[in-house]
Protein backbone atom coordinates (compact mmCIF):
# COMPACT_ATOMS: atom_id res chain seq x y z
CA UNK A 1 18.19 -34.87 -60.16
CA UNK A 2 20.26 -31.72 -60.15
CA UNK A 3 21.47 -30.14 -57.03
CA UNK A 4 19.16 -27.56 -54.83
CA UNK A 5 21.15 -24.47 -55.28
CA UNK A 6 21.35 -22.93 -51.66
CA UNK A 7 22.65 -19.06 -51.78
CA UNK A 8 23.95 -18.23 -48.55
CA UNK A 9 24.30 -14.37 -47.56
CA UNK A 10 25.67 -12.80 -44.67
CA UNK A 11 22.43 -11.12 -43.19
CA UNK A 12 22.02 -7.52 -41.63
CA UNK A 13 19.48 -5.80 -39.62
CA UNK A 14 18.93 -3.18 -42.28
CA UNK A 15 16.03 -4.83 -44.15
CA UNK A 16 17.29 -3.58 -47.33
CA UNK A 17 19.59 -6.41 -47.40
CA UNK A 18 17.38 -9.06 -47.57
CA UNK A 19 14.94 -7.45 -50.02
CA UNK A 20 17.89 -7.27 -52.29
CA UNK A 21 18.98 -10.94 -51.56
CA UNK A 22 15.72 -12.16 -52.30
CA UNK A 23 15.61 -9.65 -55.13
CA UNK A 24 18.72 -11.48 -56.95
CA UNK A 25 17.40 -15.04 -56.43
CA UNK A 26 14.41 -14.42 -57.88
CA UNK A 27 16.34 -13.62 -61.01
CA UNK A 28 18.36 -16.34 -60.82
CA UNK A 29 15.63 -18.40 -60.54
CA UNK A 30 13.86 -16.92 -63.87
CA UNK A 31 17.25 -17.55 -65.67
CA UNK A 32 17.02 -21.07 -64.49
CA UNK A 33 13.61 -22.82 -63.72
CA UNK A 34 14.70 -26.03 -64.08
CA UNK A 35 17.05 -25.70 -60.75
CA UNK A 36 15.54 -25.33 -57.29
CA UNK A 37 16.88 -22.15 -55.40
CA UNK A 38 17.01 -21.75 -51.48
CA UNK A 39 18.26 -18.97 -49.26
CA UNK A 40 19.75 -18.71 -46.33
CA UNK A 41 21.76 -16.23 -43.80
CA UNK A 42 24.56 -16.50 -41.89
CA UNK A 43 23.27 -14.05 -39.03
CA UNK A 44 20.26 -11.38 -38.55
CA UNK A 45 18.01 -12.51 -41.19
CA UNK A 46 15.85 -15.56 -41.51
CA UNK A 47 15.48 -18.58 -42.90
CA UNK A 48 19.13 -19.25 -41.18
CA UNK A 49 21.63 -21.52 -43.44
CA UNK A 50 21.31 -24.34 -40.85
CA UNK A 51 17.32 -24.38 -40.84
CA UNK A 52 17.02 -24.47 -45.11
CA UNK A 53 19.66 -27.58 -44.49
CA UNK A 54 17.58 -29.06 -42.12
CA UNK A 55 14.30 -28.85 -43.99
CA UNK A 56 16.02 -29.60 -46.73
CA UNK A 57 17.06 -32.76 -45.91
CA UNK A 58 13.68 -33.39 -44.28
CA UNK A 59 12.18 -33.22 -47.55
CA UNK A 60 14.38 -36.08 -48.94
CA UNK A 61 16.82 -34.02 -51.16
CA UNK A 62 20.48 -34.81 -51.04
CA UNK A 63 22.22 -32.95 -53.32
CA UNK A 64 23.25 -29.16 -52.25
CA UNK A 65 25.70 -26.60 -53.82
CA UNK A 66 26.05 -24.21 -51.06
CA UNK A 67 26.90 -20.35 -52.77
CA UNK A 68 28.37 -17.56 -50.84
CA UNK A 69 27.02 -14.82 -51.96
CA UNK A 70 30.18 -12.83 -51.32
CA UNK A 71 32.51 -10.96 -53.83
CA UNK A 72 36.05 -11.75 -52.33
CA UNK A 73 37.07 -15.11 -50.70
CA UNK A 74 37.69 -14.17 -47.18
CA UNK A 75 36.92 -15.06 -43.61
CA UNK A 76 32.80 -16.21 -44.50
CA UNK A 77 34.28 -17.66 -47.40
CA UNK A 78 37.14 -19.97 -45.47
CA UNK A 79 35.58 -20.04 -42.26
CA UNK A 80 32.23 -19.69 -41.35
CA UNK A 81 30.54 -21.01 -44.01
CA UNK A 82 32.54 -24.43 -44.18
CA UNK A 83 31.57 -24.49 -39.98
CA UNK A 84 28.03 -23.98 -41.13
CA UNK A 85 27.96 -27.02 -43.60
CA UNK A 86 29.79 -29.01 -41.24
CA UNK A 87 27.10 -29.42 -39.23
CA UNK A 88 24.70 -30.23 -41.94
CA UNK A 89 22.48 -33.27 -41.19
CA UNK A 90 24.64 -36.30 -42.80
CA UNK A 91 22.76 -37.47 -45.45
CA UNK A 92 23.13 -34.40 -47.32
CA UNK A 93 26.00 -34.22 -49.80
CA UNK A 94 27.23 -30.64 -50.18
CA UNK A 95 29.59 -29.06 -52.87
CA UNK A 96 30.93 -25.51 -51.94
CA UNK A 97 31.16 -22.82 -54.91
CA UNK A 98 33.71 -20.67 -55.33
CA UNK A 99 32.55 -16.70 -53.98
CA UNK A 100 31.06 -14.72 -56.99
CA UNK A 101 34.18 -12.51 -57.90
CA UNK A 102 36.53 -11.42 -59.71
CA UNK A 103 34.49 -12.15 -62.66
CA UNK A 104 34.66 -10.15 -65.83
CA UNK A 105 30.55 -9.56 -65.37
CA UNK A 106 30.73 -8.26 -62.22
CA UNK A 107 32.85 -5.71 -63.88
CA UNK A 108 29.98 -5.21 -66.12
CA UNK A 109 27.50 -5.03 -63.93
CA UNK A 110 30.12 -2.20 -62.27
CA UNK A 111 29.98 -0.43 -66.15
CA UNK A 112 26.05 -0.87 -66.02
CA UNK A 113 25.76 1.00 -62.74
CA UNK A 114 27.83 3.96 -63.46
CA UNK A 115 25.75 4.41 -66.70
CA UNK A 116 22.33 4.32 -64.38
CA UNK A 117 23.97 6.67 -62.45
CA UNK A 118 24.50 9.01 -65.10
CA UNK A 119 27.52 8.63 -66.95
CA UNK A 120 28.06 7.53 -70.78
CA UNK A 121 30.79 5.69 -72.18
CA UNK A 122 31.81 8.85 -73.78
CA UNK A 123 32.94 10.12 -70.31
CA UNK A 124 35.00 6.98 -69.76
CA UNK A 125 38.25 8.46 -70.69
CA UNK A 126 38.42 11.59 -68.64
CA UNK A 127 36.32 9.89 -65.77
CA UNK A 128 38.10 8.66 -62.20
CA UNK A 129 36.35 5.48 -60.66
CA UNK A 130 36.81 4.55 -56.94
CA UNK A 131 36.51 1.03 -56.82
CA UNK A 132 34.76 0.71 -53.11
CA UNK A 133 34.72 -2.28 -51.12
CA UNK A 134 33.07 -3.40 -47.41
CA UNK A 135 37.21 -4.10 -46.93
CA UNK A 136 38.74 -6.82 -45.23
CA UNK A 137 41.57 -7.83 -42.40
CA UNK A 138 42.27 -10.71 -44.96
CA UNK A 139 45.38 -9.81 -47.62
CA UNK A 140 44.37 -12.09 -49.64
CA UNK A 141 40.71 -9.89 -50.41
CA UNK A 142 42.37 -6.93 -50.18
CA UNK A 143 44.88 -8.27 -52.69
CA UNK A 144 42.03 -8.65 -55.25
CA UNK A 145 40.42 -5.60 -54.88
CA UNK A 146 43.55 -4.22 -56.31
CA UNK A 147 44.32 -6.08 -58.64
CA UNK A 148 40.41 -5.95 -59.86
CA UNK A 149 41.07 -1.90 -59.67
CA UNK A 150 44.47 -2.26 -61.97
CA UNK A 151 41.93 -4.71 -64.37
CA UNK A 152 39.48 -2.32 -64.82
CA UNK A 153 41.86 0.78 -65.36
CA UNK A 154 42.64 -1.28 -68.59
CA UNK A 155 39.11 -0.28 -70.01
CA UNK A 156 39.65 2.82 -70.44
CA UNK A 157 38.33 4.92 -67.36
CA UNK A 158 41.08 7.92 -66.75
CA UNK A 159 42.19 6.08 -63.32
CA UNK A 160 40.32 3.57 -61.28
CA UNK A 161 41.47 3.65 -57.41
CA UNK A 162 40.62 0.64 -54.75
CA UNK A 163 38.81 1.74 -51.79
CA UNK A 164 37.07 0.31 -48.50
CA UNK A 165 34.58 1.11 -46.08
CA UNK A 166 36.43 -1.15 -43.24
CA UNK A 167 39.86 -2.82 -41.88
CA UNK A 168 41.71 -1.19 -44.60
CA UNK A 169 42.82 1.97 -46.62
CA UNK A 170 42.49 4.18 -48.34
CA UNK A 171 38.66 5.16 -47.26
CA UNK A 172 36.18 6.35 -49.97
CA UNK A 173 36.80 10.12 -49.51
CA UNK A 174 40.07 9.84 -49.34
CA UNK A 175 40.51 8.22 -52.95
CA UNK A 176 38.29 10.95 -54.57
CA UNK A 177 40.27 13.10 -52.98
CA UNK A 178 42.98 11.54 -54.95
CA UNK A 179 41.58 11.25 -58.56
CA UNK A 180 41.09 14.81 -58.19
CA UNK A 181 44.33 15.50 -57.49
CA UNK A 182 45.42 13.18 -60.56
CA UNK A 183 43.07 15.85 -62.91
CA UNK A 184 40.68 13.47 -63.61
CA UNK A 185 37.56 16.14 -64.73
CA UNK A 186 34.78 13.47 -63.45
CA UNK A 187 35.15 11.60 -60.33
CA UNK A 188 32.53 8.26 -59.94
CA UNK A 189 32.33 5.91 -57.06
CA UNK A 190 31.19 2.02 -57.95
CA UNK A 191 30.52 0.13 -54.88
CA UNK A 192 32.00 -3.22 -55.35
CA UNK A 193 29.06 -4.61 -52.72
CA UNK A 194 25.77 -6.87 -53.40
CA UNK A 195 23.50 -4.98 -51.09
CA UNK A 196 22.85 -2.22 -49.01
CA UNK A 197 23.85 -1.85 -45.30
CA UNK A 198 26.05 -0.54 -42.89
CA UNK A 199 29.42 -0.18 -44.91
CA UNK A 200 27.46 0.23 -48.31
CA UNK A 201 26.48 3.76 -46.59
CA UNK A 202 29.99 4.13 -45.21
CA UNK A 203 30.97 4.48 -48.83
CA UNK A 204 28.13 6.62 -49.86
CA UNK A 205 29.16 9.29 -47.11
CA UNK A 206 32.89 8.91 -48.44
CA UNK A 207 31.22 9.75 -51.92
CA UNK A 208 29.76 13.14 -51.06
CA UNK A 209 32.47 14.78 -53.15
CA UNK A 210 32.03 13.07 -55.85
CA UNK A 211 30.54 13.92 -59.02
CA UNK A 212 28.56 10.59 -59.27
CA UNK A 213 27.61 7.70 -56.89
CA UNK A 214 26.32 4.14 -58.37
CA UNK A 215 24.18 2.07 -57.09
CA UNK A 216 24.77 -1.44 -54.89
CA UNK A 217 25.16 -4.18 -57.73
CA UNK A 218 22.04 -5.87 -56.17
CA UNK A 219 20.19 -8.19 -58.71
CA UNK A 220 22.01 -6.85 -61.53
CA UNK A 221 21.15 -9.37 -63.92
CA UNK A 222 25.13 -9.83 -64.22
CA UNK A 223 25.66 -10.87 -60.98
CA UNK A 224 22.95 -13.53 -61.14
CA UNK A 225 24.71 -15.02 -64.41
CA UNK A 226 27.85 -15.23 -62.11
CA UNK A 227 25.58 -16.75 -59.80
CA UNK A 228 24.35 -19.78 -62.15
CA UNK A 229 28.34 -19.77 -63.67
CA UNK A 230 29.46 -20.53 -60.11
CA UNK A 231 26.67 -23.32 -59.55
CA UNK A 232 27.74 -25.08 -62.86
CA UNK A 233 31.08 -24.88 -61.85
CA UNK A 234 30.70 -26.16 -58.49
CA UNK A 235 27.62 -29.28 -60.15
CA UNK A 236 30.53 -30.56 -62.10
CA UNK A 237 32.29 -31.55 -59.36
CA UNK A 238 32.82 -34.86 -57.33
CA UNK A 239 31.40 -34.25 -54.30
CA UNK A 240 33.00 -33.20 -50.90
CA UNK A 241 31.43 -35.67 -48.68
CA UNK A 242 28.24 -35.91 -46.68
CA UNK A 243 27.97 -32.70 -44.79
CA UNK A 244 31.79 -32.19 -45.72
CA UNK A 245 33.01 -34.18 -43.68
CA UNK A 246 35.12 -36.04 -45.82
């Protein structure tokens, strides 16, 4: 039997999050019928992470690959979600995936934004890209937002700036402000988030002097091939332990 694949998201009490959650699992589950997809949230939104565990394992299944549904591997990533599995009934076995970025799709699914924003691929060269995250107190995030910034740069855009909405800088506004002064003739803003909320319109006001603002990467049929990449990944694998505990 192949694993249930449980996608676990933070949760927010903007309801827009959730419809986009649920949104991106449905597509995930029309790229894969064969494999049985859950959610679950860590906080705000129902069914909680700990309830689809414990039905699950009412039900009789024991195989889970638990998915973050997160774009950097930070503090959900390293702790709360491992506390969450922890206490998973014990006769589930539970394999971890790896958090959805950096991924060379998700940098499509950036691309494929930007273009449903309005842009064309003939404005690449002479357009400036703000690359805006939620942010994060961990360096390690922060560290990869950079470095997924300096990536995308490569492809051609005229300059392509990190920026984030929270616990570090620069803010949104203040990297237009910057690709401007660099004499870039188009500035664009790509939120690097999955859905929208609190921080997601954080950026959006730091976008108001930009020329164009894309959209959350939501079910962006990119992201849910990351998705299914990430639960292969993680299927392959021995697994952790009962509840990883082991």
């Amino acid at each position: 039997m192949k694993p249930v694949l449980l996608v676990i998201a933070h949760g927010s009490r903007d309801p827009r999050h959730a419809a986009t959650v649920h949104a991106l699992v449905r597509r995930v589950r029309a790229l894969r019928p064969g494999v049985r997809v859950e959610t679950g949230f860590l906080d705000f939104n129902i069914p909680s992470v700990q309830g689809v565990l414990e039905s699950l394992a009412a039900e009789g299944v024991r195989d889970v690959v638990a998915l973050p549904l997160l774009l950097t591997r930070a503090f959900h990533a390293k702790a709360d979600i491992p506390a969450v599995l922890r206490d998973a009934p014990p006769r589930l076995r539970i394999r971890q995936a790896e958090v959805l970025g950096p991924s060379p799709l998700l940098l499509s699914a950036l691309e494929r934004r930007l273009y449903e924003a309005g842009l064309t691929p003939a404005d690449k060269s002479s357009t400036g890209v703000v690359l805006a995250s939620a942010g994060s107190t961990d360096p390690e995030a922060i560290a990869v937002i950079a470095e997924i910034a300096r990536e995308w740069r490569r492809t051609g855009w005229c300059a392509v700036r990190p920026a984030f909405a929270s616990a570090a800088l620069p803010r949104t506004e203040d990297a237009v402000r910057e690709l401007r002064a660099l004499g870039c003739s188009k500035i664009a803003v790509a939120p690097y988030v999955l859905a929208p909320g609190f921080l997601p319109d954080r950026i959006a006001r730091g976008a108001a002097n930009a020329d164009v603002l894309a959209d959350v990467l939501g079910a962006a049929p990119e992201v849910a091939q990351v998705i299914l990449h990430r639960f292969d990944m993680a299927s392959a694998k021995a697994i952790l332990s009962p509840a990883m505990s082991a």
